[in-house]
PDB file of N, CA and C in Angstrom:
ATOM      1  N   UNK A   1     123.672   9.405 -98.030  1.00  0.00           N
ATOM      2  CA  UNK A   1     123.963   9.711 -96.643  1.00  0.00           C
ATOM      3  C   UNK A   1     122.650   9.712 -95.886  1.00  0.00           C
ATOM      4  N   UNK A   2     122.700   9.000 -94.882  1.00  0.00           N
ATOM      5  CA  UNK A   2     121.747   8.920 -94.128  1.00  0.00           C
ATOM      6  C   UNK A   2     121.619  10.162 -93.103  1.00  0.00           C
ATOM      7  N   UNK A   3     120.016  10.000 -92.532  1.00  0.00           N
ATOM      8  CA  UNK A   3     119.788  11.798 -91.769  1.00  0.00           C
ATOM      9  C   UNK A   3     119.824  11.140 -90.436  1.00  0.00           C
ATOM     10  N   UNK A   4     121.065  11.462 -89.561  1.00  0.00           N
ATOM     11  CA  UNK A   4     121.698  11.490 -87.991  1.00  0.00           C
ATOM     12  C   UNK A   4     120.094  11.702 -87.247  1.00  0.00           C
ATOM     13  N   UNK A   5     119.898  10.956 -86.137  1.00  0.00           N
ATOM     14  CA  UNK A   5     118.962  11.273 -85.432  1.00  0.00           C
ATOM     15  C   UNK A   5     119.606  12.264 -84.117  1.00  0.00           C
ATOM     16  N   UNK A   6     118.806  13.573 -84.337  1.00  0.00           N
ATOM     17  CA  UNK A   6     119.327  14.605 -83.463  1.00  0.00           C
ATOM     18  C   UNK A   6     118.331  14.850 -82.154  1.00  0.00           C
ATOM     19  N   UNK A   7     119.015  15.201 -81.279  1.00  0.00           N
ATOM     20  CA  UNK A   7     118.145  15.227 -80.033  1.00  0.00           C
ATOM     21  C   UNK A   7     117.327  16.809 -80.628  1.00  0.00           C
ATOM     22  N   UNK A   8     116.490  17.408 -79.991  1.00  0.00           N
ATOM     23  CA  UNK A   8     115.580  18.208 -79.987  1.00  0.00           C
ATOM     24  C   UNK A   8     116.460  19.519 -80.104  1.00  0.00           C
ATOM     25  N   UNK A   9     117.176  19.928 -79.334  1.00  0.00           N
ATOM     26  CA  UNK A   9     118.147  20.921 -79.270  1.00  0.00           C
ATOM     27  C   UNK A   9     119.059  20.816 -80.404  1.00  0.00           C
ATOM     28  N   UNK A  10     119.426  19.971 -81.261  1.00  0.00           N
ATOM     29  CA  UNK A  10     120.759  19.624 -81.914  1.00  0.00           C
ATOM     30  C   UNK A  10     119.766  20.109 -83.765  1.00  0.00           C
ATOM     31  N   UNK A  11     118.404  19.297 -83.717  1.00  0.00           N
ATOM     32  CA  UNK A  11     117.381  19.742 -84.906  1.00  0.00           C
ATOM     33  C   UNK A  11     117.249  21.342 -84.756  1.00  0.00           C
ATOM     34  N   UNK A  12     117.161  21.844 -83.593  1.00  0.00           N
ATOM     35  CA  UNK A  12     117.025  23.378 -83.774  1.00  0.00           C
ATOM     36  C   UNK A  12     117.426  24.104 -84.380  1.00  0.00           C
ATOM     37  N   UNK A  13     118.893  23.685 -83.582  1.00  0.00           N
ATOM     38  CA  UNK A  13     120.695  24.126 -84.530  1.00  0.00           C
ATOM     39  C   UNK A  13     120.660  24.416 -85.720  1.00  0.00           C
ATOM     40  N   UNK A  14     120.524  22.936 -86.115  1.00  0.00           N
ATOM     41  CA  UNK A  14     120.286  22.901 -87.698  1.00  0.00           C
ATOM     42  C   UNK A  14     119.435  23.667 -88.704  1.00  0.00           C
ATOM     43  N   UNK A  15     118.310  23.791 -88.053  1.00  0.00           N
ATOM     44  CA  UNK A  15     117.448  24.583 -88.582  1.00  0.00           C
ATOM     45  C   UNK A  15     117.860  26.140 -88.364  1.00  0.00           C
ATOM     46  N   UNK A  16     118.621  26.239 -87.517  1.00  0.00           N
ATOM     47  CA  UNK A  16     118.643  27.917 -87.431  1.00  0.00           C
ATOM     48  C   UNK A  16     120.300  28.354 -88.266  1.00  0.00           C
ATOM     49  N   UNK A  17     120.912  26.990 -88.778  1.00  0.00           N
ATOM     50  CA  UNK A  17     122.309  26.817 -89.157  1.00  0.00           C
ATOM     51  C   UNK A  17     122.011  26.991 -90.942  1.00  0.00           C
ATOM     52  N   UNK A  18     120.637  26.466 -91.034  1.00  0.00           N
ATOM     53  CA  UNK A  18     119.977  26.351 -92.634  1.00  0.00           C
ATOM     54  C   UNK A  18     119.451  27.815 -92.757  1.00  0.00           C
ATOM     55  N   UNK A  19     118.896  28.245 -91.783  1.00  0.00           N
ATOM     56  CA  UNK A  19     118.164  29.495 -92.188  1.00  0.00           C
ATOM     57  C   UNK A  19     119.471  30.233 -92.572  1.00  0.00           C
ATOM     58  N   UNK A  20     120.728  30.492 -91.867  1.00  0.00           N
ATOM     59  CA  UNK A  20     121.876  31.539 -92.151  1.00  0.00           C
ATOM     60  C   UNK A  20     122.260  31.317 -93.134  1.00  0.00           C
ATOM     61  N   UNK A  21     122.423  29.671 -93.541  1.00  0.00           N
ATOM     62  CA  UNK A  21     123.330  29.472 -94.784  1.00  0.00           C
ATOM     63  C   UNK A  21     122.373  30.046 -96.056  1.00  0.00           C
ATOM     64  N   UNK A  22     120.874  29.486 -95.792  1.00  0.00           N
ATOM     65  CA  UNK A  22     120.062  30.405 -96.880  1.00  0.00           C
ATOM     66  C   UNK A  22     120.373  31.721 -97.387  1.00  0.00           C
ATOM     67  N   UNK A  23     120.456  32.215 -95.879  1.00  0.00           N
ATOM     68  CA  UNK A  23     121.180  33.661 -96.293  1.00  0.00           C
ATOM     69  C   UNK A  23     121.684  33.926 -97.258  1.00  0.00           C
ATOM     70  N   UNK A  24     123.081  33.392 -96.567  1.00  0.00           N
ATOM     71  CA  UNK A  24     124.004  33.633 -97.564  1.00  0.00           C
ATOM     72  C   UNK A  24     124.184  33.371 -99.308  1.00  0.00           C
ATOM     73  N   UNK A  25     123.582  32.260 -98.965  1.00  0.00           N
ATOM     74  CA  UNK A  25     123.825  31.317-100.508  1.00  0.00           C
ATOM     75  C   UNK A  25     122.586  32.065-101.419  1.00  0.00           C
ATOM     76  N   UNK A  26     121.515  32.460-100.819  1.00  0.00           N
ATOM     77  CA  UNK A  26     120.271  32.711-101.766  1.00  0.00           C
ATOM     78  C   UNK A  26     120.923  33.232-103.280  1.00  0.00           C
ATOM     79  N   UNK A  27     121.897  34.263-103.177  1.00  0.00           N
ATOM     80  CA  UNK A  27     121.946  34.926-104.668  1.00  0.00           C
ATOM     81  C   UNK A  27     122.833  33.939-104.870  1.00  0.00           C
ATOM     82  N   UNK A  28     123.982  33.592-105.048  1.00  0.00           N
ATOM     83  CA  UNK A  28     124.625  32.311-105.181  1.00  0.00           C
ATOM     84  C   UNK A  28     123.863  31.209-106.027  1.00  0.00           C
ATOM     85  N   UNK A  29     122.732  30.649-105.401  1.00  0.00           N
ATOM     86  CA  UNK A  29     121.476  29.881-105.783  1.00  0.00           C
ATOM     87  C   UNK A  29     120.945  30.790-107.204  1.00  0.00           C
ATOM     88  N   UNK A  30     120.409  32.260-107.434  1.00  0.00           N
ATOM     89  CA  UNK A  30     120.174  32.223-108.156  1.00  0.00           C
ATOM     90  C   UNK A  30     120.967  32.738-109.771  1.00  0.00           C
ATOM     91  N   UNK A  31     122.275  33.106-108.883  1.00  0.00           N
ATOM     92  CA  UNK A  31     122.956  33.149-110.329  1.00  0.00           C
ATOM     93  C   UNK A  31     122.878  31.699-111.009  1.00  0.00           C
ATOM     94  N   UNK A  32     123.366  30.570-109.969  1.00  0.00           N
ATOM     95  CA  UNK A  32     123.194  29.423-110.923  1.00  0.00           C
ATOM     96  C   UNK A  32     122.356  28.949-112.212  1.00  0.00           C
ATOM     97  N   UNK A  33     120.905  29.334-111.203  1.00  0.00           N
ATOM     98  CA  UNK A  33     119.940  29.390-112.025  1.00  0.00           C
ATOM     99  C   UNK A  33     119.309  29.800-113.177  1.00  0.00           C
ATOM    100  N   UNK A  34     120.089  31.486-112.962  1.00  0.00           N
ATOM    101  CA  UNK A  34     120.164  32.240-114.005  1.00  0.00           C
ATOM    102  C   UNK A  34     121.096  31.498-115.263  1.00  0.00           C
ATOM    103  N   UNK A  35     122.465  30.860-114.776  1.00  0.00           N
ATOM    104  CA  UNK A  35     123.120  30.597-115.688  1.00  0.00           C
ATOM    105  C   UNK A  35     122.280  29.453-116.845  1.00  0.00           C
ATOM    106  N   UNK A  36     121.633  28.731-115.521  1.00  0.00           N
ATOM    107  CA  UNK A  36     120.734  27.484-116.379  1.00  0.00           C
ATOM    108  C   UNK A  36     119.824  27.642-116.999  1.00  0.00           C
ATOM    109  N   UNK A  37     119.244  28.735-116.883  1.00  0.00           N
ATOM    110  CA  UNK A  37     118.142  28.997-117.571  1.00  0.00           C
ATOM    111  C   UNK A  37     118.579  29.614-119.505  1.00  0.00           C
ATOM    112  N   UNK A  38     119.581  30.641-119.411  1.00  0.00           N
ATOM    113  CA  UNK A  38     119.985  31.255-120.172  1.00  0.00           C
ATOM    114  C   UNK A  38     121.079  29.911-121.234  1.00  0.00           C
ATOM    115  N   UNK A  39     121.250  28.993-120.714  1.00  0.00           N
ATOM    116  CA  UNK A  39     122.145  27.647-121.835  1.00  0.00           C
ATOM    117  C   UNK A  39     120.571  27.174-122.387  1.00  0.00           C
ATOM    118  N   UNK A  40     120.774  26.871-123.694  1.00  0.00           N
ATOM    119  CA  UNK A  40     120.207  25.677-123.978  1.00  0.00           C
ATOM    120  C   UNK A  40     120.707  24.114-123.811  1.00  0.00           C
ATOM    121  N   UNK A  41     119.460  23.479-124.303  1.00  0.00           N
ATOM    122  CA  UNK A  41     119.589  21.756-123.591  1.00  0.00           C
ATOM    123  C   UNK A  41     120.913  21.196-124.075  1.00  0.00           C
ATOM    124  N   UNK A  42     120.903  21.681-125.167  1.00  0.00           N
ATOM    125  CA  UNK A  42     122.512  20.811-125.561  1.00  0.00           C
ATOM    126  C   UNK A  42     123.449  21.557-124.785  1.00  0.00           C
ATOM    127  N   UNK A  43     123.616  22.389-124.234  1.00  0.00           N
ATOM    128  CA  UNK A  43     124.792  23.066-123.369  1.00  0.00           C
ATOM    129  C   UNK A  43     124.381  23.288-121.822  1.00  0.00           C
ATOM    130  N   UNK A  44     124.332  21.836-121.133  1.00  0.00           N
ATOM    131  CA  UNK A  44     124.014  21.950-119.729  1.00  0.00           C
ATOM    132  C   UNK A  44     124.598  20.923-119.574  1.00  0.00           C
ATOM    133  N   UNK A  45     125.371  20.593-120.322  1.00  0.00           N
ATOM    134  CA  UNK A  45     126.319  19.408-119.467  1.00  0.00           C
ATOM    135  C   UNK A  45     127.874  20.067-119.890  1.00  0.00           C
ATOM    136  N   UNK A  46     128.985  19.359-119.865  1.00  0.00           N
ATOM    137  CA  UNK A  46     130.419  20.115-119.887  1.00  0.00           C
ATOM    138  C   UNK A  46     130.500  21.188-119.267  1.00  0.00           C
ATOM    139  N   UNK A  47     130.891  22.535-120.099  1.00  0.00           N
ATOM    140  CA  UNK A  47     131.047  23.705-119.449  1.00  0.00           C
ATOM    141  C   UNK A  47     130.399  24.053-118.108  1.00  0.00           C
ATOM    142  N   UNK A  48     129.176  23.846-118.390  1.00  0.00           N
ATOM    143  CA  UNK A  48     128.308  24.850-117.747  1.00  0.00           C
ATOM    144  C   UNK A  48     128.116  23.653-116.536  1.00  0.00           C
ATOM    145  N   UNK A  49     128.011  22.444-116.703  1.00  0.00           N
ATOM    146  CA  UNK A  49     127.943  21.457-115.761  1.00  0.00           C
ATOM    147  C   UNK A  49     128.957  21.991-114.302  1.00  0.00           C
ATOM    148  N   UNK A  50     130.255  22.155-114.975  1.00  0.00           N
ATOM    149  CA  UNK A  50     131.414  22.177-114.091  1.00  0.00           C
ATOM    150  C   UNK A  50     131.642  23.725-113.598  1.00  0.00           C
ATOM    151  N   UNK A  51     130.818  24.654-114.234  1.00  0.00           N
ATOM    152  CA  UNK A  51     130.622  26.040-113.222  1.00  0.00           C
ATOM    153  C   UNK A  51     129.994  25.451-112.245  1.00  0.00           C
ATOM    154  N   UNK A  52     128.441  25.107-112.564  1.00  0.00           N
ATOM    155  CA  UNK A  52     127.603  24.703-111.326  1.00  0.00           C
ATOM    156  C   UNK A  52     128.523  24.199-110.127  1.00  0.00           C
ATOM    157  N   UNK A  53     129.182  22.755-110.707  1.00  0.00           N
ATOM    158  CA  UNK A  53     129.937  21.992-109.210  1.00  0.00           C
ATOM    159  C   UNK A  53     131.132  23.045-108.874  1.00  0.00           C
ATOM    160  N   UNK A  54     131.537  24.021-109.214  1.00  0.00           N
ATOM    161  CA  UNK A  54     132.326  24.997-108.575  1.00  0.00           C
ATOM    162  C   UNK A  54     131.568  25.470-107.804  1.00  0.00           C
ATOM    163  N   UNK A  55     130.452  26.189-108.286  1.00  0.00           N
ATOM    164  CA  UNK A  55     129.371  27.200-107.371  1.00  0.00           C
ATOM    165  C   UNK A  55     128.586  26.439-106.062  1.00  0.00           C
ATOM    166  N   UNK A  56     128.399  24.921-106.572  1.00  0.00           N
ATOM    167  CA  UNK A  56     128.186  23.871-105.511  1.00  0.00           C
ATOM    168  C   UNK A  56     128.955  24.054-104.198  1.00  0.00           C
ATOM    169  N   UNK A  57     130.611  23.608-105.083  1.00  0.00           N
ATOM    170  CA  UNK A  57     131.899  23.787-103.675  1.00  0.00           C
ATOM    171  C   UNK A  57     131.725  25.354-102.859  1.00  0.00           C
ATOM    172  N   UNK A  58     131.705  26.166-103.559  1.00  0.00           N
ATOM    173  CA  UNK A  58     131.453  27.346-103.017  1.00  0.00           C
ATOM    174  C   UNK A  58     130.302  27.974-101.462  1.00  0.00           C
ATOM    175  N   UNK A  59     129.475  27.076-102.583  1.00  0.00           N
ATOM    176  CA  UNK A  59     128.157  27.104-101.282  1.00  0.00           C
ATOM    177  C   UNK A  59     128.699  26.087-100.126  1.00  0.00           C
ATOM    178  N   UNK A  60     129.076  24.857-100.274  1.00  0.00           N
ATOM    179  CA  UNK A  60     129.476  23.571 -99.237  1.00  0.00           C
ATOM    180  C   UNK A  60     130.638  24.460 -98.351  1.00  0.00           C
ATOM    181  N   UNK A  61     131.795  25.425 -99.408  1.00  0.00           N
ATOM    182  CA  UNK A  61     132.713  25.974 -98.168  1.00  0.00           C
ATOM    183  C   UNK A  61     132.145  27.360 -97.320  1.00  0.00           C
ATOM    184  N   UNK A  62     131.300  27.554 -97.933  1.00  0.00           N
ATOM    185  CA  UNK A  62     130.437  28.660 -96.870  1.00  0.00           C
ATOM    186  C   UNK A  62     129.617  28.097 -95.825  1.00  0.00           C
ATOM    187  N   UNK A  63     128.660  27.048 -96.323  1.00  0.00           N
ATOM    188  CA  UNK A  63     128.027  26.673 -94.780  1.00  0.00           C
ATOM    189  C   UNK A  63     129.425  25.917 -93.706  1.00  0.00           C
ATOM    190  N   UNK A  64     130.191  25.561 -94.308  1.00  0.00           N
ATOM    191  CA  UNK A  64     131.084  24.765 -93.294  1.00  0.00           C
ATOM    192  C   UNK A  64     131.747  26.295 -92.892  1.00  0.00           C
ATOM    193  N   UNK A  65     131.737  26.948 -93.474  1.00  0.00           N
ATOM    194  CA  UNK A  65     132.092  28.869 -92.323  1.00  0.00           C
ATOM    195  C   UNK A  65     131.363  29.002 -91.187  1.00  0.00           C
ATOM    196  N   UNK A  66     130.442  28.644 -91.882  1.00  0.00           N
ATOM    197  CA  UNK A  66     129.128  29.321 -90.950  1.00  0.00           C
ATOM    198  C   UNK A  66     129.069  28.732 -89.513  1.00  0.00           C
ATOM    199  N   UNK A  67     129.095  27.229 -89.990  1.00  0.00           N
ATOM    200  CA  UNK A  67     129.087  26.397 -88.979  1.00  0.00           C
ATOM    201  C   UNK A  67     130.408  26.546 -87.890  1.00  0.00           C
ATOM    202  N   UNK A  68     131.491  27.057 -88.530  1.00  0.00           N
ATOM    203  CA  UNK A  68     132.466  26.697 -87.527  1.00  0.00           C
ATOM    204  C   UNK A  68     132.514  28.248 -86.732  1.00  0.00           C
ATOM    205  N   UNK A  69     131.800  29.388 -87.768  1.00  0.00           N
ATOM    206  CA  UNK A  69     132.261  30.558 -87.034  1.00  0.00           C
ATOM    207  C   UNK A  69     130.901  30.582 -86.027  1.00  0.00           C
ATOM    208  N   UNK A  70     129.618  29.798 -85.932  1.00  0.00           N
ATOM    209  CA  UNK A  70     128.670  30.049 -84.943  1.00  0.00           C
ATOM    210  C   UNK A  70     129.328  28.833 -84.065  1.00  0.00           C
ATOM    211  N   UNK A  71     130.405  28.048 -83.954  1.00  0.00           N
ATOM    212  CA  UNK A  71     130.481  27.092 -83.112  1.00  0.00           C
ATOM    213  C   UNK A  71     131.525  27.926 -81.840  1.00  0.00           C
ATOM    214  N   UNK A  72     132.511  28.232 -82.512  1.00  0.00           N
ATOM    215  CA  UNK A  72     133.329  29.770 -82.104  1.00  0.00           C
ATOM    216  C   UNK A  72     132.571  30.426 -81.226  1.00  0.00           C
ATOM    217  N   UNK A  73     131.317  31.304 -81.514  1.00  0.00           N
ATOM    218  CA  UNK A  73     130.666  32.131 -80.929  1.00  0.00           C
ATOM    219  C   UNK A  73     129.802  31.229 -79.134  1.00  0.00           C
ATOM    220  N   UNK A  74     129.971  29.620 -79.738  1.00  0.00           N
ATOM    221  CA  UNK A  74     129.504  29.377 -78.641  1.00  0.00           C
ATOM    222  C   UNK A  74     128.150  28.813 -78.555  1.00  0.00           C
ATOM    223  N   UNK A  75     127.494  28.793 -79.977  1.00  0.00           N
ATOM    224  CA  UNK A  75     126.153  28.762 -80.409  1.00  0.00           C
ATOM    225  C   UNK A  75     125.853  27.106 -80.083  1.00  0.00           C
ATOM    226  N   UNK A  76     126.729  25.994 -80.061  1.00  0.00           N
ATOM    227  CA  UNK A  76     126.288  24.660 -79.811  1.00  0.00           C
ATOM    228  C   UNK A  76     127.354  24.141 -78.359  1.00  0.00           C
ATOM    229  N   UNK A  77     125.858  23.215 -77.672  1.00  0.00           N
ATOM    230  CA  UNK A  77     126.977  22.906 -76.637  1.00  0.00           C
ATOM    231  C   UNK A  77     127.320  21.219 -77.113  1.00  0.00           C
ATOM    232  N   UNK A  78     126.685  20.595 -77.765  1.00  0.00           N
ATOM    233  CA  UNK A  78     126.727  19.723 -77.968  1.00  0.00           C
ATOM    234  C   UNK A  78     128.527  19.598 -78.440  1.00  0.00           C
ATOM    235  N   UNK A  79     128.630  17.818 -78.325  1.00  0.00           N
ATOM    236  CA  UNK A  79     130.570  17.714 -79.276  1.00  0.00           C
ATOM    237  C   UNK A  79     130.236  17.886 -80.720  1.00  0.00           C
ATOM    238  N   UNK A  80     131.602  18.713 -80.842  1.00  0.00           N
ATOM    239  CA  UNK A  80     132.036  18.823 -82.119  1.00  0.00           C
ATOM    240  C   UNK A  80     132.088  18.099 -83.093  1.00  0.00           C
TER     241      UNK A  80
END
């Protein structure tokens, strides 16, 4: 996927849309990590592969929260 060229106001967004989702996701991020660290090499693919892409979807349906509940609030004037 290619990176949208955003007007000056629209890069802000984003950046202040990344800082919240950081927020949120940070422990999220490091249970993963935790999980990866604690498998060995032969057990990081199957099981433990397909927690991660759950915990992935998890994080992807939270910033798309984020985004729609600061759009709600009014936070972008730009289109939807």
């Amino acid at each position: 996927m290619s990176t949208p060229q955003l007007t000056a106001e629209q890069e802000a967004e984003a950046q202040r849309w990344t800082d919240l989702a950081l927020d949120k996701t940070r422990e999220e991020l490091l249970q993963m990590n935790r999980l990866l660290v604690s498998r060995p090499d032969s057990e990081l693919l199957g099981a433990t592969e397909f927690a991660l892409r759950d915990r992935c979807h998890q994080i992807g349906a939270r910033i798309l929260e984020t985004a729609l509940s600061e759009r709600k609030k009014g936070g972008t004037t730009g289109r939807a």
